[in-house]
PDB file of N, CA and C in Angstrom:
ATOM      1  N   UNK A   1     -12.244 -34.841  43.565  1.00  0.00           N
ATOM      2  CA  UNK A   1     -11.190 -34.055  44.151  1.00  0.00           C
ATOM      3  C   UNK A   1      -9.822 -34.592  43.732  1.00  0.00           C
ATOM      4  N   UNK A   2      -9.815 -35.856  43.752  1.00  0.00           N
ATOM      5  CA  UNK A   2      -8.145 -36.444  43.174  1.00  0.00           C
ATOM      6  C   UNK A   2      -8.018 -36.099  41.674  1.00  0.00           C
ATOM      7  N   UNK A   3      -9.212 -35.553  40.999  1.00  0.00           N
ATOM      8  CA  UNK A   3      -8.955 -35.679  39.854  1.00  0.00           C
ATOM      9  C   UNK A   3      -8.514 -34.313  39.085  1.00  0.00           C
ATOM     10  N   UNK A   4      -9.042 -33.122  40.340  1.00  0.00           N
ATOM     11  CA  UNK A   4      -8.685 -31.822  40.623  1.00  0.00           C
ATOM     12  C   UNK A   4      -7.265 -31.983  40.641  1.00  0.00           C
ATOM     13  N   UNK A   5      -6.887 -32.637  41.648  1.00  0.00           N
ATOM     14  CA  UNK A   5      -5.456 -32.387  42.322  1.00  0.00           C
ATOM     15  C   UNK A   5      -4.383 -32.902  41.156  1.00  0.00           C
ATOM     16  N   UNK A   6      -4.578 -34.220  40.492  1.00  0.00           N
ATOM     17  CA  UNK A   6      -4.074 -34.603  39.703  1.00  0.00           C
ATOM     18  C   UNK A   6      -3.996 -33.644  38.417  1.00  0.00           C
ATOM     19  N   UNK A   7      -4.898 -32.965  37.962  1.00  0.00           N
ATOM     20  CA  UNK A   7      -4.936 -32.062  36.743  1.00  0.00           C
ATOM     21  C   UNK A   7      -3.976 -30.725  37.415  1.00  0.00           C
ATOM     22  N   UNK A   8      -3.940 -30.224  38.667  1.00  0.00           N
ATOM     23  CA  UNK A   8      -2.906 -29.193  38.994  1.00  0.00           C
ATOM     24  C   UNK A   8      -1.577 -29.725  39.006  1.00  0.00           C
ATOM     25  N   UNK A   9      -1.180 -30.679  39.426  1.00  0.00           N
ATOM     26  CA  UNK A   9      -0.113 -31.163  39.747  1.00  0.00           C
ATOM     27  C   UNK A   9       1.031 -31.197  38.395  1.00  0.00           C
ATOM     28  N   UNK A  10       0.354 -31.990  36.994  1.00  0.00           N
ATOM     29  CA  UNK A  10       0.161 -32.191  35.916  1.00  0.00           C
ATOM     30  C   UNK A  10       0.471 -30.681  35.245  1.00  0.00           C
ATOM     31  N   UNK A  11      -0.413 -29.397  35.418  1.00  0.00           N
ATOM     32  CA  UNK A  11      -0.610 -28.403  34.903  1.00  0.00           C
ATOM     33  C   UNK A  11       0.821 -27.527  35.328  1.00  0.00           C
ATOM     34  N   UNK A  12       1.080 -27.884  36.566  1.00  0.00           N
ATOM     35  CA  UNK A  12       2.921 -27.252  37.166  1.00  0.00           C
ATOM     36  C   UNK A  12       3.437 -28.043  36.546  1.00  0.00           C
ATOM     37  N   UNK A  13       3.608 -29.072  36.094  1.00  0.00           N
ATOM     38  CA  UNK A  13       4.766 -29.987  35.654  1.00  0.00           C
ATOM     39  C   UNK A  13       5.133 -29.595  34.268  1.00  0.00           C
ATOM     40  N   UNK A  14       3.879 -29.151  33.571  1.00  0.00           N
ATOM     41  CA  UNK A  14       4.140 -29.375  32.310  1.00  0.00           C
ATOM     42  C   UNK A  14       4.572 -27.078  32.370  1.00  0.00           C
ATOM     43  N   UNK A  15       3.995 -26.656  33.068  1.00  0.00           N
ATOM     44  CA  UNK A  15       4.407 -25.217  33.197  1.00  0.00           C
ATOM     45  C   UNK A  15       5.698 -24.946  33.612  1.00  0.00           C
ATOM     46  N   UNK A  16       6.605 -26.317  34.443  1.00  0.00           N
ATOM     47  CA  UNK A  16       7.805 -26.655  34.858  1.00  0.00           C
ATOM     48  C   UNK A  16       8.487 -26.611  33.417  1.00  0.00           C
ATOM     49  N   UNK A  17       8.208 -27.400  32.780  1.00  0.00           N
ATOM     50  CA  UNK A  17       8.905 -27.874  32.045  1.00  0.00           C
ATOM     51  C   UNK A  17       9.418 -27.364  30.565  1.00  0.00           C
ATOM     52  N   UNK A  18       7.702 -26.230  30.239  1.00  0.00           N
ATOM     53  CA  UNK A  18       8.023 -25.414  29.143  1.00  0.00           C
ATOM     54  C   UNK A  18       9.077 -23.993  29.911  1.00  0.00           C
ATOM     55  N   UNK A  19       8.780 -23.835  30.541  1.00  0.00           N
ATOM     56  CA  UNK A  19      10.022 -22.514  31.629  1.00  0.00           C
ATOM     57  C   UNK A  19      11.439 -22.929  31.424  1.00  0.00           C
ATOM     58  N   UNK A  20      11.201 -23.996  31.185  1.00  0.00           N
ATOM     59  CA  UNK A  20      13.318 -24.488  31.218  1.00  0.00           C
ATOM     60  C   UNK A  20      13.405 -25.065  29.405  1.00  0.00           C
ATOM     61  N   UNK A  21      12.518 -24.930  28.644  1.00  0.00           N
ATOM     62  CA  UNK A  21      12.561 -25.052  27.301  1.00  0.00           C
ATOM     63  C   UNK A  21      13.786 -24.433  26.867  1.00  0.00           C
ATOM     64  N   UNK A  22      14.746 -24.776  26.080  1.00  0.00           N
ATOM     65  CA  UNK A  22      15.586 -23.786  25.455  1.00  0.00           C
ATOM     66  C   UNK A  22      15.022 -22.447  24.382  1.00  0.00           C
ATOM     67  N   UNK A  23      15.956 -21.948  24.271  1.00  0.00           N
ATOM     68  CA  UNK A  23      15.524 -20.424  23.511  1.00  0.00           C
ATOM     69  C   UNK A  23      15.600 -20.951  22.057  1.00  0.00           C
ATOM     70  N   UNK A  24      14.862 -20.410  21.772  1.00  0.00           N
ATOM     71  CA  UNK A  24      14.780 -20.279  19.963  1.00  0.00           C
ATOM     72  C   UNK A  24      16.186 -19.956  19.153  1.00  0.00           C
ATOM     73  N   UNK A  25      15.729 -20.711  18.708  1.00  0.00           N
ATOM     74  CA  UNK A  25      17.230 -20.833  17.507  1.00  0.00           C
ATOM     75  C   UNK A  25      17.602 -19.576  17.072  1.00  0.00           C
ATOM     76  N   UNK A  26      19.018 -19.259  16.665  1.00  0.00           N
ATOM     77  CA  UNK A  26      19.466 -17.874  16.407  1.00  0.00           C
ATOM     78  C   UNK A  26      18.712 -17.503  14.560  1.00  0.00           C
ATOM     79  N   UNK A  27      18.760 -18.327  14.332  1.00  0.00           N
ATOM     80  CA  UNK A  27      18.040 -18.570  13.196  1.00  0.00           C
ATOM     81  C   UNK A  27      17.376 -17.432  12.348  1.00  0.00           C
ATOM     82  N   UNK A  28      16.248 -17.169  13.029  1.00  0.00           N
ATOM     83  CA  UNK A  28      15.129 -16.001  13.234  1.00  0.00           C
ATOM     84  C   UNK A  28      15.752 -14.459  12.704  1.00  0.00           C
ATOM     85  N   UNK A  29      17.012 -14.094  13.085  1.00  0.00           N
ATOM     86  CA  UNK A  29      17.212 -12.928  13.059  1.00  0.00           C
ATOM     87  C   UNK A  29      18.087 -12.686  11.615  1.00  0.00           C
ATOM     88  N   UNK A  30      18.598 -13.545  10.867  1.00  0.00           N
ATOM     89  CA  UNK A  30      19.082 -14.154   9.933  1.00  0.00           C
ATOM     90  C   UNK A  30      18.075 -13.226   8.574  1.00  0.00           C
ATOM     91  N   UNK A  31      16.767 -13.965   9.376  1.00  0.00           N
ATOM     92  CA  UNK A  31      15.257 -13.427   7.616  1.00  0.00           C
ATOM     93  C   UNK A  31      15.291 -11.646   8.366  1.00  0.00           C
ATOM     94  N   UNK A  32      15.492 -11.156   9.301  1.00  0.00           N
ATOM     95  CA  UNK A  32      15.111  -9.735   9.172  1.00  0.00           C
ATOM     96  C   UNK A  32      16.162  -8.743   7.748  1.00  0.00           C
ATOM     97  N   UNK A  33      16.951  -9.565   6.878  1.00  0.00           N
ATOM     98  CA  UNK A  33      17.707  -8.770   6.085  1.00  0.00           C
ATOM     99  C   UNK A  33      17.085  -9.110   4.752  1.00  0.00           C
ATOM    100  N   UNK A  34      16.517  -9.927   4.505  1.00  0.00           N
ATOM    101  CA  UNK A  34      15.953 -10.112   3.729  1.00  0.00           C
ATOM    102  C   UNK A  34      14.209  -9.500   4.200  1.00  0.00           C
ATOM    103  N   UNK A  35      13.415  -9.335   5.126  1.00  0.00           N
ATOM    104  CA  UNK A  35      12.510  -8.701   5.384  1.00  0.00           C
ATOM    105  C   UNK A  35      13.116  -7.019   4.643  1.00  0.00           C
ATOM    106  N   UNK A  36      13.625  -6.812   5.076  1.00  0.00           N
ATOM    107  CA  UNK A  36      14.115  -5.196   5.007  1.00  0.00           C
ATOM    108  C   UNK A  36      14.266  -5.059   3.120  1.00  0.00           C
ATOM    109  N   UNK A  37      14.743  -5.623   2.271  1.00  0.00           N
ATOM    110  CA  UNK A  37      15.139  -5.770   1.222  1.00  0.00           C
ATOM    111  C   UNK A  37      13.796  -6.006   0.359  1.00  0.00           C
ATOM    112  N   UNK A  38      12.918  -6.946   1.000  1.00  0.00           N
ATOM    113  CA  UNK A  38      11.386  -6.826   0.958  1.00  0.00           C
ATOM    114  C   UNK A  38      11.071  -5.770   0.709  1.00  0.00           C
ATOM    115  N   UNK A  39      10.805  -4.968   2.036  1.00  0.00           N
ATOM    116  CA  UNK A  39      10.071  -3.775   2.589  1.00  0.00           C
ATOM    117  C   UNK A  39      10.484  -2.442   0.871  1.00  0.00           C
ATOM    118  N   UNK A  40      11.918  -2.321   0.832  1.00  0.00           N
ATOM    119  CA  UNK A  40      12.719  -1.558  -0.016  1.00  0.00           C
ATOM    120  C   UNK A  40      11.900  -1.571  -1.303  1.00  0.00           C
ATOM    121  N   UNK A  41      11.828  -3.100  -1.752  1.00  0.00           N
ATOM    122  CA  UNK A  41      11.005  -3.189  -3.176  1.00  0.00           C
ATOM    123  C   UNK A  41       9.815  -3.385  -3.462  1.00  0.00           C
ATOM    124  N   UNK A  42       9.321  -3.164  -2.281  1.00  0.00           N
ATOM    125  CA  UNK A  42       7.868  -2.732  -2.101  1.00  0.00           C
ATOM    126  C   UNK A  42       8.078  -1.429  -2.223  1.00  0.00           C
ATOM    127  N   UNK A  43       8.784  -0.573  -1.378  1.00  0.00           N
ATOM    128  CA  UNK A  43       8.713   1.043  -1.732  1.00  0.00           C
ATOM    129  C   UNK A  43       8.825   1.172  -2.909  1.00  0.00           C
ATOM    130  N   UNK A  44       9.966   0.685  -3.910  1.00  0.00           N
ATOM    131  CA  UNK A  44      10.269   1.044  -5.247  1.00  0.00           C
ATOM    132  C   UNK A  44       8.746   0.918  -5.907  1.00  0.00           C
ATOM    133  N   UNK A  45       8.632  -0.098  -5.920  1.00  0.00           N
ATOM    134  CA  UNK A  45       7.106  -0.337  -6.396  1.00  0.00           C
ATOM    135  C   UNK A  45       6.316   0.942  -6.602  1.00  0.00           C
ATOM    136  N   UNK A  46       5.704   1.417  -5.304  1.00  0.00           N
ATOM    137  CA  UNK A  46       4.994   1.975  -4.946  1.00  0.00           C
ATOM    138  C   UNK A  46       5.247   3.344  -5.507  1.00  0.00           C
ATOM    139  N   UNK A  47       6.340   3.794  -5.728  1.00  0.00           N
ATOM    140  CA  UNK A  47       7.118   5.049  -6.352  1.00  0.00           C
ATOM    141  C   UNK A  47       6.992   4.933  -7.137  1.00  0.00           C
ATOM    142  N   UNK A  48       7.328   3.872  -8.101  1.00  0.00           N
ATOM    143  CA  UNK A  48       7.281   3.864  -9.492  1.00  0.00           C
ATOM    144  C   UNK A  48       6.031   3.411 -10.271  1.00  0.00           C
ATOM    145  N   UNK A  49       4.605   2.849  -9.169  1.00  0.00           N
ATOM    146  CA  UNK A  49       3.571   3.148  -9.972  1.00  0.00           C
ATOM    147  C   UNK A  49       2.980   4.586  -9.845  1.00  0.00           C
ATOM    148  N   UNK A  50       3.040   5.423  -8.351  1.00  0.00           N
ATOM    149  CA  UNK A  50       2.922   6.772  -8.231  1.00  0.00           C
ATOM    150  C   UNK A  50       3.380   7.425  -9.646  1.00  0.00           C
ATOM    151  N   UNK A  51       5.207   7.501 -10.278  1.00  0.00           N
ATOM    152  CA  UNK A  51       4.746   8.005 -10.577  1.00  0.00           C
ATOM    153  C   UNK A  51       4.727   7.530 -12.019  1.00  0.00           C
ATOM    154  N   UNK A  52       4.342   6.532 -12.474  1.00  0.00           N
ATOM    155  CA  UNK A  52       3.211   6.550 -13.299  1.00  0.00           C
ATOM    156  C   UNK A  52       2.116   7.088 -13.717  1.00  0.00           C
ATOM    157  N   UNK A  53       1.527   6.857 -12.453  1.00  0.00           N
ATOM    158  CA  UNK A  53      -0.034   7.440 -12.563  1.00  0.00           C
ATOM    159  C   UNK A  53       0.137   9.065 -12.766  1.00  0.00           C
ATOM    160  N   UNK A  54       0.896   9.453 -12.039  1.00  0.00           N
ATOM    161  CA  UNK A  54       1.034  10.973 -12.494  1.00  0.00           C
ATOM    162  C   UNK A  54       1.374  11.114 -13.646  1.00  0.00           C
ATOM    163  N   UNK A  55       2.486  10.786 -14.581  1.00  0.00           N
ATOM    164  CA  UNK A  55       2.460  10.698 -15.964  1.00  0.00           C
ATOM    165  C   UNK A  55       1.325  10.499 -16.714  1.00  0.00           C
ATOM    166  N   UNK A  56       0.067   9.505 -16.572  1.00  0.00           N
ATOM    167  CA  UNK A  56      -1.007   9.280 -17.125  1.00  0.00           C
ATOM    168  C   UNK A  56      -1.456  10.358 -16.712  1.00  0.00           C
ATOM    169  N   UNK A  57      -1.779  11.096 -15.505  1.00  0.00           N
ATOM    170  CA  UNK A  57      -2.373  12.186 -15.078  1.00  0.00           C
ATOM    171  C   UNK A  57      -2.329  13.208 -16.138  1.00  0.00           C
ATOM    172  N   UNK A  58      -1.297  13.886 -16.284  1.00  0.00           N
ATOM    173  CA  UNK A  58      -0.688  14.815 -17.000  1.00  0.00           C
ATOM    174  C   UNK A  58      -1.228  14.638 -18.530  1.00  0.00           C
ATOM    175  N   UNK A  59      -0.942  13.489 -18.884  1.00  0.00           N
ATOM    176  CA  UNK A  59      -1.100  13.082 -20.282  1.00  0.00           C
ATOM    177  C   UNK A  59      -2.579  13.355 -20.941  1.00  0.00           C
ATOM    178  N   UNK A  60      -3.685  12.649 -19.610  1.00  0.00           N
ATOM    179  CA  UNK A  60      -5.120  13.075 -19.807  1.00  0.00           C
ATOM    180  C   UNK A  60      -5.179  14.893 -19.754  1.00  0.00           C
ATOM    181  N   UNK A  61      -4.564  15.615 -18.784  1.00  0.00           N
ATOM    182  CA  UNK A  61      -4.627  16.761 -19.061  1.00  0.00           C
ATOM    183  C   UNK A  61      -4.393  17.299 -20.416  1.00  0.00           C
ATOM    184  N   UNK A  62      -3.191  16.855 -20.556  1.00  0.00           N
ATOM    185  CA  UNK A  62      -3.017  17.831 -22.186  1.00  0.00           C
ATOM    186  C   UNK A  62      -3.492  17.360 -22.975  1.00  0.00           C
ATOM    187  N   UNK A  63      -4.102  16.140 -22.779  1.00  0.00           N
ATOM    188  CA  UNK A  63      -5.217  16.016 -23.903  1.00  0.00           C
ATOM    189  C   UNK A  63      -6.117  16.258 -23.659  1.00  0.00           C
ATOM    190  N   UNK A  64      -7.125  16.672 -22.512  1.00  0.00           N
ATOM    191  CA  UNK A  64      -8.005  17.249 -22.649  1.00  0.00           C
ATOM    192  C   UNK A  64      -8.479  19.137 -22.582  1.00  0.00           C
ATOM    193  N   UNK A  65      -7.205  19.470 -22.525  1.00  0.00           N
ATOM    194  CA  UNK A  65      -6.547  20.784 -23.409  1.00  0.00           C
ATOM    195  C   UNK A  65      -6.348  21.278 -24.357  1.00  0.00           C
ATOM    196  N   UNK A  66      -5.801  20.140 -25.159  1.00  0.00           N
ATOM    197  CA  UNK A  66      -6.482  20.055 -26.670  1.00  0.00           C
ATOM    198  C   UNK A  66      -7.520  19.909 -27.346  1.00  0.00           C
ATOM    199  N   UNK A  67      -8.549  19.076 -26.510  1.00  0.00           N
ATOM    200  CA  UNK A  67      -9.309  19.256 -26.847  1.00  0.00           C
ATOM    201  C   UNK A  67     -10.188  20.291 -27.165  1.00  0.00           C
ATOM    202  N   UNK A  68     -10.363  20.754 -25.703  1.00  0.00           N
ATOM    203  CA  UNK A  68     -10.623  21.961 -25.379  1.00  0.00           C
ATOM    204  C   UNK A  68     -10.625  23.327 -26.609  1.00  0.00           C
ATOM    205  N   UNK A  69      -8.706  23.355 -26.887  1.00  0.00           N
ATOM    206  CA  UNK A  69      -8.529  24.436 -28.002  1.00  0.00           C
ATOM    207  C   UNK A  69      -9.139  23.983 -29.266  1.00  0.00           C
ATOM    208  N   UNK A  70      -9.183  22.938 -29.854  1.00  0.00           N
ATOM    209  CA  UNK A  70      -9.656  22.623 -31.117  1.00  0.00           C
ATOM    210  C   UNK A  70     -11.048  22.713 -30.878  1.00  0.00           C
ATOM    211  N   UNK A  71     -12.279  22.577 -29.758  1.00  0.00           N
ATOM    212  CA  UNK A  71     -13.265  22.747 -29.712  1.00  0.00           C
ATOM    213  C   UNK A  71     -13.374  24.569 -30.135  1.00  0.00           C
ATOM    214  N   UNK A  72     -12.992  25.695 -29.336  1.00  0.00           N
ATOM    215  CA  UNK A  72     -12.994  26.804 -29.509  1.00  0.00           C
ATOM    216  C   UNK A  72     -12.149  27.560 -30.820  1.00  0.00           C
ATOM    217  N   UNK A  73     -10.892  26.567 -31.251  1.00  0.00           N
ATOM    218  CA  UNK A  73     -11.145  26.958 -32.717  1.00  0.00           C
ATOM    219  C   UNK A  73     -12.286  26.340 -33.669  1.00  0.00           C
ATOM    220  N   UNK A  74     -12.975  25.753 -33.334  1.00  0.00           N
ATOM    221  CA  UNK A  74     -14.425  25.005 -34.120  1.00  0.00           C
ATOM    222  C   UNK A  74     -15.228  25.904 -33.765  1.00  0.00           C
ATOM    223  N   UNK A  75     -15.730  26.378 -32.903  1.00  0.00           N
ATOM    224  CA  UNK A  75     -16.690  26.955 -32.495  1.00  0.00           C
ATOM    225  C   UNK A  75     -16.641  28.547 -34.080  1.00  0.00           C
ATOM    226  N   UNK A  76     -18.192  28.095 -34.517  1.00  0.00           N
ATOM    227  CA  UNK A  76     -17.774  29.876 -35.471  1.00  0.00           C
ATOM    228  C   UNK A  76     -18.070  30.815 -34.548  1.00  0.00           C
ATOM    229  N   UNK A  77     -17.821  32.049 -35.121  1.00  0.00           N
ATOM    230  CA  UNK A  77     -17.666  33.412 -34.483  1.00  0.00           C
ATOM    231  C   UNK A  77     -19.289  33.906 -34.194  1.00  0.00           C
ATOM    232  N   UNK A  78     -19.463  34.274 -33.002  1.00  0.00           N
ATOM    233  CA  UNK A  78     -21.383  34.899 -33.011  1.00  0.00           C
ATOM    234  C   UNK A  78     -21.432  35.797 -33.938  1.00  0.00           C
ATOM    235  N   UNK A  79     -22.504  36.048 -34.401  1.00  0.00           N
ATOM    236  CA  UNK A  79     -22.836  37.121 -34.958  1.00  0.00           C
ATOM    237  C   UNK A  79     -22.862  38.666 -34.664  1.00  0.00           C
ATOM    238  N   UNK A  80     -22.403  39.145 -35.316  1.00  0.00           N
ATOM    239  CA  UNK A  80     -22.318  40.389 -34.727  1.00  0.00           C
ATOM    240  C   UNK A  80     -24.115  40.962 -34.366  1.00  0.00           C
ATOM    241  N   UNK A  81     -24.652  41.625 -33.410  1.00  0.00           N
ATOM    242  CA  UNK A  81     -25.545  42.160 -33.217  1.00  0.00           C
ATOM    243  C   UNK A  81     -25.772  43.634 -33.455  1.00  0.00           C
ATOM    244  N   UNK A  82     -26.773  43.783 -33.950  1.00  0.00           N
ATOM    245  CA  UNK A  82     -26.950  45.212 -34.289  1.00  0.00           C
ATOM    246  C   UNK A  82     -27.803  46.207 -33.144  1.00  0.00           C
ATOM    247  N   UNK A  83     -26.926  47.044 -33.295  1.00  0.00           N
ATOM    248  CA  UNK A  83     -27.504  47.915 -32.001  1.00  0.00           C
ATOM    249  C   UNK A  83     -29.155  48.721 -32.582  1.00  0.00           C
ATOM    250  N   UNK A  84     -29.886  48.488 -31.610  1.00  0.00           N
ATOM    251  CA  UNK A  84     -31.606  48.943 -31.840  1.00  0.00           C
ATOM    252  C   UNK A  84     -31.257  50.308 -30.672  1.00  0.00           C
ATOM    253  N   UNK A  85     -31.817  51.816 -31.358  1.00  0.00           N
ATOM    254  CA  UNK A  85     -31.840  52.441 -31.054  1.00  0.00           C
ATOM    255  C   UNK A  85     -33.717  52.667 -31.296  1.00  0.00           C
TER     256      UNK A  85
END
């Protein structure tokens, strides 16, 4: 039981004592401008591999558009069929 009482007593003192701790240094609010400036060139980033990839997008299209036409100018003409009466 004293050893109860002693561990509460102990447990307010030290709960005393962080309560009257001073406040955190002004410090802290200093990095949110540089956070933000972060955040910014991360967006750029992100825009400018977007649109990248859309440029590659596009690029595979018209080339595989071309392809496409040079396949159907390759292709020869069917034969004409003769009508069976």
């Amino acid at each position: 039981m004293n050893k109860l009482l002693a561990t509460l007593i102990a447990g307010f003192f030290a709960a005393g004592v962080f309560a009257q701790a001073p406040a955190a240094p002004a410090a802290a609010p200093a990095a949110a401008p540089a956070k933000v400036e972060a955040k910014a060139d991360m967006k750029a980033a992100k825009e400018e591999k977007k649109a990248e990839h859309k440029a590659v997008k596009a690029e595979k299209k018209a080339h595989k558009a071309d392809k496409k036409a040079e396949k159907v100018a390759a292709a020869p003409a069917p034969a004409p069929v003769a009508d069976k009466k």
